[in-house]
N, C-alpha and C. Protein backbone atom coordinates (compact mmCIF):
# COMPACT_ATOMS: atom_id res chain seq x y z
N UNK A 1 13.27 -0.11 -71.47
CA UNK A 1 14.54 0.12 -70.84
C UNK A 1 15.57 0.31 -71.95
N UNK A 2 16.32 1.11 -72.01
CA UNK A 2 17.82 1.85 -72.94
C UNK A 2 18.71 1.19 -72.45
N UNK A 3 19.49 0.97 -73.55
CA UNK A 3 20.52 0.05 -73.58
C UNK A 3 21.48 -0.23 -72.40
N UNK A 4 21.55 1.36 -71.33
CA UNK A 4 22.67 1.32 -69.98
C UNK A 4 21.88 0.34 -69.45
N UNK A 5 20.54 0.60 -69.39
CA UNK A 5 19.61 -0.21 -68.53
C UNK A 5 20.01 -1.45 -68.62
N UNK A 6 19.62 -2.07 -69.67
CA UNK A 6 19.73 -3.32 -69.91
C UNK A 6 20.96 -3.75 -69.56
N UNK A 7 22.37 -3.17 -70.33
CA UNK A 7 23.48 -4.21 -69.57
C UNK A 7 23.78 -3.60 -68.37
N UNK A 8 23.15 -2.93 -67.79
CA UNK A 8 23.48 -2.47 -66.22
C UNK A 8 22.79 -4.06 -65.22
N UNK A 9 21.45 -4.13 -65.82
CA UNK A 9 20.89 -5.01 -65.15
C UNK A 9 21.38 -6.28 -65.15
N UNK A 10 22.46 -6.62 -66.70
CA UNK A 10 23.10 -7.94 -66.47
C UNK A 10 23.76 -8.32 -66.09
N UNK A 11 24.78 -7.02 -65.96
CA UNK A 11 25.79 -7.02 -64.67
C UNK A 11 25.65 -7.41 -63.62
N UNK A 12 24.53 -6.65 -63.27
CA UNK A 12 24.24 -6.72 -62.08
C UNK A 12 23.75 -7.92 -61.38
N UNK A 13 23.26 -8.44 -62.37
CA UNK A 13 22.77 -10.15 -62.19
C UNK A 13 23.93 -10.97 -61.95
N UNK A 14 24.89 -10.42 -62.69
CA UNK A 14 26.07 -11.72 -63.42
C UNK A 14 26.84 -11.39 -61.84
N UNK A 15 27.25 -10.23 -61.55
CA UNK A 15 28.43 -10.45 -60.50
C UNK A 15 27.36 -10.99 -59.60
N UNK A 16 26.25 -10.51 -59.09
CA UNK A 16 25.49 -10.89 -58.34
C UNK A 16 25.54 -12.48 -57.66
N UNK A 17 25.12 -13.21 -59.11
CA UNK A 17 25.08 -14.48 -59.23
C UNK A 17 26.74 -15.39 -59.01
N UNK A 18 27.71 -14.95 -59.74
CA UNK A 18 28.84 -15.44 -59.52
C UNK A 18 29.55 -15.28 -58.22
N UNK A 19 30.19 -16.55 -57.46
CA UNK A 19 30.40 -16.48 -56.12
C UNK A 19 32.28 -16.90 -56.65
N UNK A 20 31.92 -17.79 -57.49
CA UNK A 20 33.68 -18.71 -57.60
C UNK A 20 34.32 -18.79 -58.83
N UNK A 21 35.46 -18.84 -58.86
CA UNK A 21 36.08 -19.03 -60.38
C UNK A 21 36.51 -18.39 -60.73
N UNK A 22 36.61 -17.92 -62.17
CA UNK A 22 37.74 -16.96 -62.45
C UNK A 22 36.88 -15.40 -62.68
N UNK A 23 35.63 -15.50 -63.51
CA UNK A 23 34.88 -14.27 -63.44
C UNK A 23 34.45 -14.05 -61.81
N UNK A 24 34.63 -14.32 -61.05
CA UNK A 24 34.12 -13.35 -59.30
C UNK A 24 35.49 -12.57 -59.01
N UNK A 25 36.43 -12.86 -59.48
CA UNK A 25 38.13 -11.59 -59.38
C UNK A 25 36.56 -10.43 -60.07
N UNK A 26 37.49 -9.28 -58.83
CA UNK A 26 37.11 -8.10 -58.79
C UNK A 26 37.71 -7.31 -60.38
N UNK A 27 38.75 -7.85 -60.86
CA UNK A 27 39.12 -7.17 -62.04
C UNK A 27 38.20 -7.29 -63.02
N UNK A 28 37.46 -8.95 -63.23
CA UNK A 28 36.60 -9.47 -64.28
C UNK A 28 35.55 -8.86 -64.29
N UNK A 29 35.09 -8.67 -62.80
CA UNK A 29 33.71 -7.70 -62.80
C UNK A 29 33.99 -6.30 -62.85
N UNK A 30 35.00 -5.63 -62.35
CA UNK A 30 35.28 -4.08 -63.00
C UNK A 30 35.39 -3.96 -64.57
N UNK A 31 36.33 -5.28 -65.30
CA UNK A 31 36.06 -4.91 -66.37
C UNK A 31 34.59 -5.23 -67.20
N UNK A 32 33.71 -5.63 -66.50
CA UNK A 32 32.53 -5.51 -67.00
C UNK A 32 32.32 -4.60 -67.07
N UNK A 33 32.14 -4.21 -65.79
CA UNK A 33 31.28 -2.41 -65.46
C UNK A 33 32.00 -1.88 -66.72
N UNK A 34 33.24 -1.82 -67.00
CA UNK A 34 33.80 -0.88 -68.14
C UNK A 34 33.01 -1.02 -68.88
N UNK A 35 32.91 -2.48 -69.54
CA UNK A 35 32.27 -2.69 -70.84
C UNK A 35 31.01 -2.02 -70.91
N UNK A 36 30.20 -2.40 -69.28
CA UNK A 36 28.43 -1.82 -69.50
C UNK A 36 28.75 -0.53 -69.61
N UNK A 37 29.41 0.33 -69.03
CA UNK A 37 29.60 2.14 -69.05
C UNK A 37 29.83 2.67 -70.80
N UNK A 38 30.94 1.40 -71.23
CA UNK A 38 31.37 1.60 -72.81
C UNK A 38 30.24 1.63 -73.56
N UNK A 39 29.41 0.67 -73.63
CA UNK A 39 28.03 0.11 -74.54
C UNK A 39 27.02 1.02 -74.32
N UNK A 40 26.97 1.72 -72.74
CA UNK A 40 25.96 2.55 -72.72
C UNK A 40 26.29 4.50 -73.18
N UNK A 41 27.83 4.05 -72.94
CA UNK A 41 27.98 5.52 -73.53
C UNK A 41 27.96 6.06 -74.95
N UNK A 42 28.49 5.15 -75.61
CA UNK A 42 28.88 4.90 -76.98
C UNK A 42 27.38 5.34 -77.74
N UNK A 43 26.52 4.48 -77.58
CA UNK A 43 25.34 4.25 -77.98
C UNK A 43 24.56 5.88 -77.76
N UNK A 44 24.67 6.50 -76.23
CA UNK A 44 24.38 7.90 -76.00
C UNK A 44 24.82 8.86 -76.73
N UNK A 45 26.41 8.38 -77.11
CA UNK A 45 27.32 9.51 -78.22
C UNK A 45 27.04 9.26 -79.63
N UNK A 46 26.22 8.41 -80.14
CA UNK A 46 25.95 8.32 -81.33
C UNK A 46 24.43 9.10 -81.42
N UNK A 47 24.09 8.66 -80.56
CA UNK A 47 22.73 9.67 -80.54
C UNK A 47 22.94 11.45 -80.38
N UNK A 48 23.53 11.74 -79.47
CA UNK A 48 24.39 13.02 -79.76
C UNK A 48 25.14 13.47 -81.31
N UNK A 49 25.94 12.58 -81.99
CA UNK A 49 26.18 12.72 -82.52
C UNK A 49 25.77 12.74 -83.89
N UNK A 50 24.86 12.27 -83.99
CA UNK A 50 23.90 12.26 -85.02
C UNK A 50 22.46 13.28 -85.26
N UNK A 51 22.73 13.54 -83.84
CA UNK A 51 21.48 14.79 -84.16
C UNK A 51 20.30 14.83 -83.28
N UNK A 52 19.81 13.10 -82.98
CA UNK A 52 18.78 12.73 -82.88
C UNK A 52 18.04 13.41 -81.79
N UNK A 53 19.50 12.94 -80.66
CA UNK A 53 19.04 14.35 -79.52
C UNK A 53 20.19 15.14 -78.63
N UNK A 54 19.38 15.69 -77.63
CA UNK A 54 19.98 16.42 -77.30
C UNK A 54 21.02 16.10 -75.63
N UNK A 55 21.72 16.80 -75.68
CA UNK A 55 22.59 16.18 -74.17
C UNK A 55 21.90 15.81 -72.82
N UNK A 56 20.55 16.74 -72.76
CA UNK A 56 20.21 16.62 -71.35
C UNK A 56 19.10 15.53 -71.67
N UNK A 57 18.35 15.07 -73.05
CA UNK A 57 17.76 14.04 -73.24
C UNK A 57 18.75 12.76 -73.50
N UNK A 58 19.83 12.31 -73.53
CA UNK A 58 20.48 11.51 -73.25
C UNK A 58 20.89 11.28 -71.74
N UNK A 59 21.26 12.38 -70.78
CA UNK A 59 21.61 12.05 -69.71
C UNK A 59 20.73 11.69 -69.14
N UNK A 60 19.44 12.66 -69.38
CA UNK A 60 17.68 11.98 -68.45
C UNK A 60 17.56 10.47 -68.70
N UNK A 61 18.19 9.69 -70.74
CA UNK A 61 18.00 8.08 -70.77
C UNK A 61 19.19 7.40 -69.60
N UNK A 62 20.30 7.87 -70.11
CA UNK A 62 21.42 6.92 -69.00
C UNK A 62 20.33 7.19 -67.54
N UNK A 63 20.36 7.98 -67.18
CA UNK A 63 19.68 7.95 -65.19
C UNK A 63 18.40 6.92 -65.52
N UNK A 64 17.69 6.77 -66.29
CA UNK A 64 16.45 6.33 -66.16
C UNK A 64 16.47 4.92 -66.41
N UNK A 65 17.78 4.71 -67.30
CA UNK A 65 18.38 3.76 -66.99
C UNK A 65 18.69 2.60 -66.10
N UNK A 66 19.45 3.46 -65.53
CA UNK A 66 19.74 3.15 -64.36
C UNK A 66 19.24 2.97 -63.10
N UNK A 67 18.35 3.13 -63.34
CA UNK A 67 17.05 3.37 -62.24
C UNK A 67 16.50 2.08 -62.24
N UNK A 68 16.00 2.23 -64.07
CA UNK A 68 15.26 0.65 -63.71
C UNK A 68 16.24 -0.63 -63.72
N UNK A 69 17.73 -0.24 -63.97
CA UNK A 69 18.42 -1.63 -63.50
C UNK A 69 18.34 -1.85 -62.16
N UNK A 70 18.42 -0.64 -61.67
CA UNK A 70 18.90 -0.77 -60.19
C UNK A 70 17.40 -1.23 -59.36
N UNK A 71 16.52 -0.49 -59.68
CA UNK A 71 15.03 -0.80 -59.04
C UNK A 71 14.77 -2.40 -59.45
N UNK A 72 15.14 -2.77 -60.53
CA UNK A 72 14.24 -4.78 -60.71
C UNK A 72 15.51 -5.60 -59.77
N UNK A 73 16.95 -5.13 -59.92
CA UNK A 73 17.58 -5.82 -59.47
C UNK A 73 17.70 -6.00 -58.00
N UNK A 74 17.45 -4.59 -57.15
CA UNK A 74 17.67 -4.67 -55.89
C UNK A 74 16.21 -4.55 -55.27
N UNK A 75 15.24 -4.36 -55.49
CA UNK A 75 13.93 -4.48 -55.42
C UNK A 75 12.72 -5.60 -55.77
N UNK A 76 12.73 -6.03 -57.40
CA UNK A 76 11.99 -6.94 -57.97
C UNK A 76 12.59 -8.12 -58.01
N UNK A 77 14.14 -8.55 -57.88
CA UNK A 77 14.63 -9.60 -58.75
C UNK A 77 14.51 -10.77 -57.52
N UNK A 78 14.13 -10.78 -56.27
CA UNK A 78 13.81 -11.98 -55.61
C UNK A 78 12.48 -12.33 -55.67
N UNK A 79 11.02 -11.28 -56.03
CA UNK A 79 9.98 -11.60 -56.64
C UNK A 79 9.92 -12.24 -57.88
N UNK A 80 10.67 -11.41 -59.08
CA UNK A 80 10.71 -12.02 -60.31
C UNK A 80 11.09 -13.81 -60.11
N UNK A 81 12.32 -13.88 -59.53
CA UNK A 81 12.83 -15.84 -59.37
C UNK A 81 11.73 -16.32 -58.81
N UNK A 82 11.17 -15.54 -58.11
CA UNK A 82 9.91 -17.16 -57.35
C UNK A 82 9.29 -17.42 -58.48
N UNK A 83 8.69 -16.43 -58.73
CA UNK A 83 7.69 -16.62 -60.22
C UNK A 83 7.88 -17.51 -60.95
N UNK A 84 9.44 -17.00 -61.27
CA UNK A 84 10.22 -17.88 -62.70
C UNK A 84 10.05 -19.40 -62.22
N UNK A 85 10.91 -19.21 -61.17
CA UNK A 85 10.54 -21.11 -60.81
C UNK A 85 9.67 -21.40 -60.37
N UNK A 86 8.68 -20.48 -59.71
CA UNK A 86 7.20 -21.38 -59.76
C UNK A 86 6.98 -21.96 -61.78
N UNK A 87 6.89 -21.18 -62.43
CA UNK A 87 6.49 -21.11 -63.94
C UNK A 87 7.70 -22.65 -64.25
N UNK A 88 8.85 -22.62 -64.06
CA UNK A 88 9.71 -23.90 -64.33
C UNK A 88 9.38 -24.86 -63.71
N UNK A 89 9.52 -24.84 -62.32
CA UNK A 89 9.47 -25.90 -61.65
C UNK A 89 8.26 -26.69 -61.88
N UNK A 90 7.81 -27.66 -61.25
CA UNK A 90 6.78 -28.58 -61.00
C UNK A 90 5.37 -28.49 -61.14
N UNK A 91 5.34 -27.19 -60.97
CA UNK A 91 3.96 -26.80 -60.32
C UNK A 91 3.06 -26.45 -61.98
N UNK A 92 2.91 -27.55 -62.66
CA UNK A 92 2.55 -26.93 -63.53
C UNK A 92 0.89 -26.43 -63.86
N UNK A 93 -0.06 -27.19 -62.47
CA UNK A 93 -0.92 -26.62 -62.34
C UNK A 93 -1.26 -25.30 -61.82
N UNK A 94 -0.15 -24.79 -61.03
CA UNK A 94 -0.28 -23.46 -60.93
C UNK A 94 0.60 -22.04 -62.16
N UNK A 95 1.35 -22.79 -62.74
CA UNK A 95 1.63 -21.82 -63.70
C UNK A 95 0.83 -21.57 -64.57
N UNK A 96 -0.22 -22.10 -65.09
CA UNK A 96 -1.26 -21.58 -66.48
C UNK A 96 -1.55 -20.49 -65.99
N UNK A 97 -1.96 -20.22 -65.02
CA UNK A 97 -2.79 -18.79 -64.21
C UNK A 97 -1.58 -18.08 -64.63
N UNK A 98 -0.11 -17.84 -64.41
CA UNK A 98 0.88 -16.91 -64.71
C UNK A 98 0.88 -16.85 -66.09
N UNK A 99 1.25 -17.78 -67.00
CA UNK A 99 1.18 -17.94 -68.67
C UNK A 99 -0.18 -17.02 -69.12
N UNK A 100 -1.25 -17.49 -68.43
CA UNK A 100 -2.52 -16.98 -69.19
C UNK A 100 -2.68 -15.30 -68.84
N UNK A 101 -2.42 -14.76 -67.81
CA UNK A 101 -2.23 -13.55 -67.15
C UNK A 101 -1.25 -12.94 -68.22
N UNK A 102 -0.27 -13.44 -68.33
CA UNK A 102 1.18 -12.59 -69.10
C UNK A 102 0.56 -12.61 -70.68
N UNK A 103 0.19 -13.88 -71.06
CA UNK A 103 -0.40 -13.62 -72.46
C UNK A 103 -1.23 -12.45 -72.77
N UNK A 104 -2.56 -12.58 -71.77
CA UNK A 104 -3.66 -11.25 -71.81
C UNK A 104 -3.39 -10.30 -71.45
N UNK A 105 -2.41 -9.71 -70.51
CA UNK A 105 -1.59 -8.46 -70.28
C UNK A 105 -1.52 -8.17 -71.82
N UNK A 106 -0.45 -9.23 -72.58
CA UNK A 106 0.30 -8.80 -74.07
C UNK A 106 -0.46 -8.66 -74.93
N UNK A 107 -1.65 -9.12 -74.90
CA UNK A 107 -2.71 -8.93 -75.98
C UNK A 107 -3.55 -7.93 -75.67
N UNK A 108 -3.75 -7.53 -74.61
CA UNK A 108 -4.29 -5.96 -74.31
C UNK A 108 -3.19 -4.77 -74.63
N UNK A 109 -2.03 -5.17 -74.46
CA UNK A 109 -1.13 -3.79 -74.49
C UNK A 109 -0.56 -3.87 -76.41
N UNK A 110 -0.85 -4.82 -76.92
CA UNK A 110 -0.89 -5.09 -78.23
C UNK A 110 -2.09 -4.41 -79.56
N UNK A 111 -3.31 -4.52 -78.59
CA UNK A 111 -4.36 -3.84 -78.77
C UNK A 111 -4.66 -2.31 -78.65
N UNK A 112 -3.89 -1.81 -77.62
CA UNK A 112 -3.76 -0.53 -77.23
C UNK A 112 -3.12 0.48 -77.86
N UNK A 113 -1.69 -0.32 -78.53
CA UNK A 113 -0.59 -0.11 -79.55
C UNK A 113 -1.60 0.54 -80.83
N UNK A 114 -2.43 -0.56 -81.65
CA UNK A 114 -3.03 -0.34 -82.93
C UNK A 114 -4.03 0.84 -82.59
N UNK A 115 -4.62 0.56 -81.40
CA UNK A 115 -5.55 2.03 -80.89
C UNK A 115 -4.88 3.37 -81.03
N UNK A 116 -3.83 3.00 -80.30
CA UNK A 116 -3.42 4.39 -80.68
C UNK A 116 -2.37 4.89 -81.46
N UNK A 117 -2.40 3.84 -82.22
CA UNK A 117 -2.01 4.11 -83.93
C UNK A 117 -2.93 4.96 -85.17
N UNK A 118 -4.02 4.10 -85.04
CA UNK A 118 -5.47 4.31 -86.07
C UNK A 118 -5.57 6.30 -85.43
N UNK A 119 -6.03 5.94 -83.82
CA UNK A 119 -5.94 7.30 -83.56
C UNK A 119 -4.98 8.53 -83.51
N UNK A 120 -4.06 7.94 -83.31
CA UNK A 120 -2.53 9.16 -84.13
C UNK A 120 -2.79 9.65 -85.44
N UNK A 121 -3.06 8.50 -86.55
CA UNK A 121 -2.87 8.03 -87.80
C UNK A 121 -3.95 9.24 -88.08
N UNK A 122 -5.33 9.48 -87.64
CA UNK A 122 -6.56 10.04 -88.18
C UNK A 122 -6.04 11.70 -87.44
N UNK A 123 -5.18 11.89 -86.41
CA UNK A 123 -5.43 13.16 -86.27
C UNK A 123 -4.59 14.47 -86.94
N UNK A 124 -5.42 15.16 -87.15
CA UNK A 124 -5.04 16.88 -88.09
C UNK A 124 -4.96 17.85 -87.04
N UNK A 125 -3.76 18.35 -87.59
CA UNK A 125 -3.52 19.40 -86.47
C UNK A 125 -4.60 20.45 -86.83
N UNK A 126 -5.29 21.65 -86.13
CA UNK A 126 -6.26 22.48 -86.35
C UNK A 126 -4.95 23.93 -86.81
N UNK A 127 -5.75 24.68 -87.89
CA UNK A 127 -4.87 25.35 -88.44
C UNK A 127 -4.71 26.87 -87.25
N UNK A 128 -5.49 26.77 -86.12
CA UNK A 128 -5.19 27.98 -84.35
C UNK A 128 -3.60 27.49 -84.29
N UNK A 129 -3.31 25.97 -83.98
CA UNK A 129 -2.64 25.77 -83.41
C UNK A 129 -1.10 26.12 -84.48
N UNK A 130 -1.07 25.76 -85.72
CA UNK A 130 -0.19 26.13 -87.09
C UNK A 130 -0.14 27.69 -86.46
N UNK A 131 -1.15 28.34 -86.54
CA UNK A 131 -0.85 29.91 -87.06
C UNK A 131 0.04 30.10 -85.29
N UNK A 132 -0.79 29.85 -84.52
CA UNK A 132 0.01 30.23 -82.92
C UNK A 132 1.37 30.24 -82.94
N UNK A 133 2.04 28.68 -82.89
CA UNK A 133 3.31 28.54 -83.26
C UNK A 133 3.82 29.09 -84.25
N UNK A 134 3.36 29.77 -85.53
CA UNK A 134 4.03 30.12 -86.06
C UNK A 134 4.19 31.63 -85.58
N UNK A 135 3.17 32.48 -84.94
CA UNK A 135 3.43 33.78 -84.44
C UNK A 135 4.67 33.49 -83.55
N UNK A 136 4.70 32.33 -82.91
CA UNK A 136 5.72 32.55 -81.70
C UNK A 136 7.22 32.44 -82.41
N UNK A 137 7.13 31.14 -82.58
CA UNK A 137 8.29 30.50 -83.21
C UNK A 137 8.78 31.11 -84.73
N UNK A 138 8.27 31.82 -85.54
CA UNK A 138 8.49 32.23 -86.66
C UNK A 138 9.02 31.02 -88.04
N UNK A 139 8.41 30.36 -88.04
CA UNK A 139 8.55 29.22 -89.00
C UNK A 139 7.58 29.40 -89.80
N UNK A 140 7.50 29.84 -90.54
CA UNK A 140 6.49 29.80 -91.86
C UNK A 140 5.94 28.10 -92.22
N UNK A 141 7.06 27.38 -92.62
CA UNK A 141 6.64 26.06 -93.33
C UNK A 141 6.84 25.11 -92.60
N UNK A 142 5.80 25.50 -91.02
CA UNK A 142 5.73 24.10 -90.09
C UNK A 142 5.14 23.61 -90.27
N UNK A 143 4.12 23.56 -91.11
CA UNK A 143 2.92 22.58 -91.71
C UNK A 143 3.63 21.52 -92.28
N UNK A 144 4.92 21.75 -92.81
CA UNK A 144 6.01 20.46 -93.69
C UNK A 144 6.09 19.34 -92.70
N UNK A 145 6.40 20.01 -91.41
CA UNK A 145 7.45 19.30 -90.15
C UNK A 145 6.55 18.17 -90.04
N UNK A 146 5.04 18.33 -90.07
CA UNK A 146 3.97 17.50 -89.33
C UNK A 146 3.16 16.51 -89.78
N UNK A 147 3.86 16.47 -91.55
CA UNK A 147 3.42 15.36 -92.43
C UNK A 147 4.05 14.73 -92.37
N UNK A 148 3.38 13.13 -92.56
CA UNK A 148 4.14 12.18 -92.24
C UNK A 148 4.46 11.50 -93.34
């Protein structure tokens, strides 16, 4: 999840969660939203601005963003709390099964990572595919682009 994501989703938690006091004024939580819109734009315009990418690959991160704030928060986030407080609360004979599950999830997707590292790491582009692109695209010295 990209950065809108993330403080979209804390927002979304925080007013969510707050009922009384001085942060539930509608101003405290608009000026959040400012802040999350600020943090997530800022961060998009530096990426623009630097090169890295391009406008419609920044707007595709903000939406996708936003998607998954909006999808865990208004979708997952009353599944996610049982969990959590099953895992806090009492039950500590039934949380190992969650702990041990989340660990081996992380150690398989940890494993998968170096897999397809070693296998990135070993592959050569075939010199069809060099000459193709270069008929199309006219770049002589794309063989440079692809060393790492």
């Amino acid at each position: 999840m990209n950065s809108m994501g993330r403080s979209l989703l804390i927002w979304l938690d925080y007013t969510a969660s707050v009922k009384e006091g001085p942060f539930a004024h509608w101003a405290a939580k608009s000026a959040g939203l400012a802040l999350v819109l600020t943090v997530g734009g800022s961060i998009g315009y530096s990426r623009l601005l630097l090169g890295v990418h391009s406008l419609d690959q920044v707007i595709y991160g903000w939406l996708l963003g936003v998607w998954f704030a909006c999808t865990f928060h208004f979708i997952m986030r009353d599944y996610l709390f049982k969990h959590f407080n099953d895992l806090i609360g009492c039950r500590i004979e039934e949380s190992w099964k969650y702990v041990c599950g989340m660990f081996a999830a992380w150690v398989t997707l940890e494993i998968l990572a170096i897999i397809q590292y070693n296998i990135d790491k070993m592959f050569i582009i075939p010199t069809e595919w060099i000459a193709n692109i270069t008929a199309k695209c006219g770049r002589p010295n794309l063989q440079d682009d692809f060393q790492v």
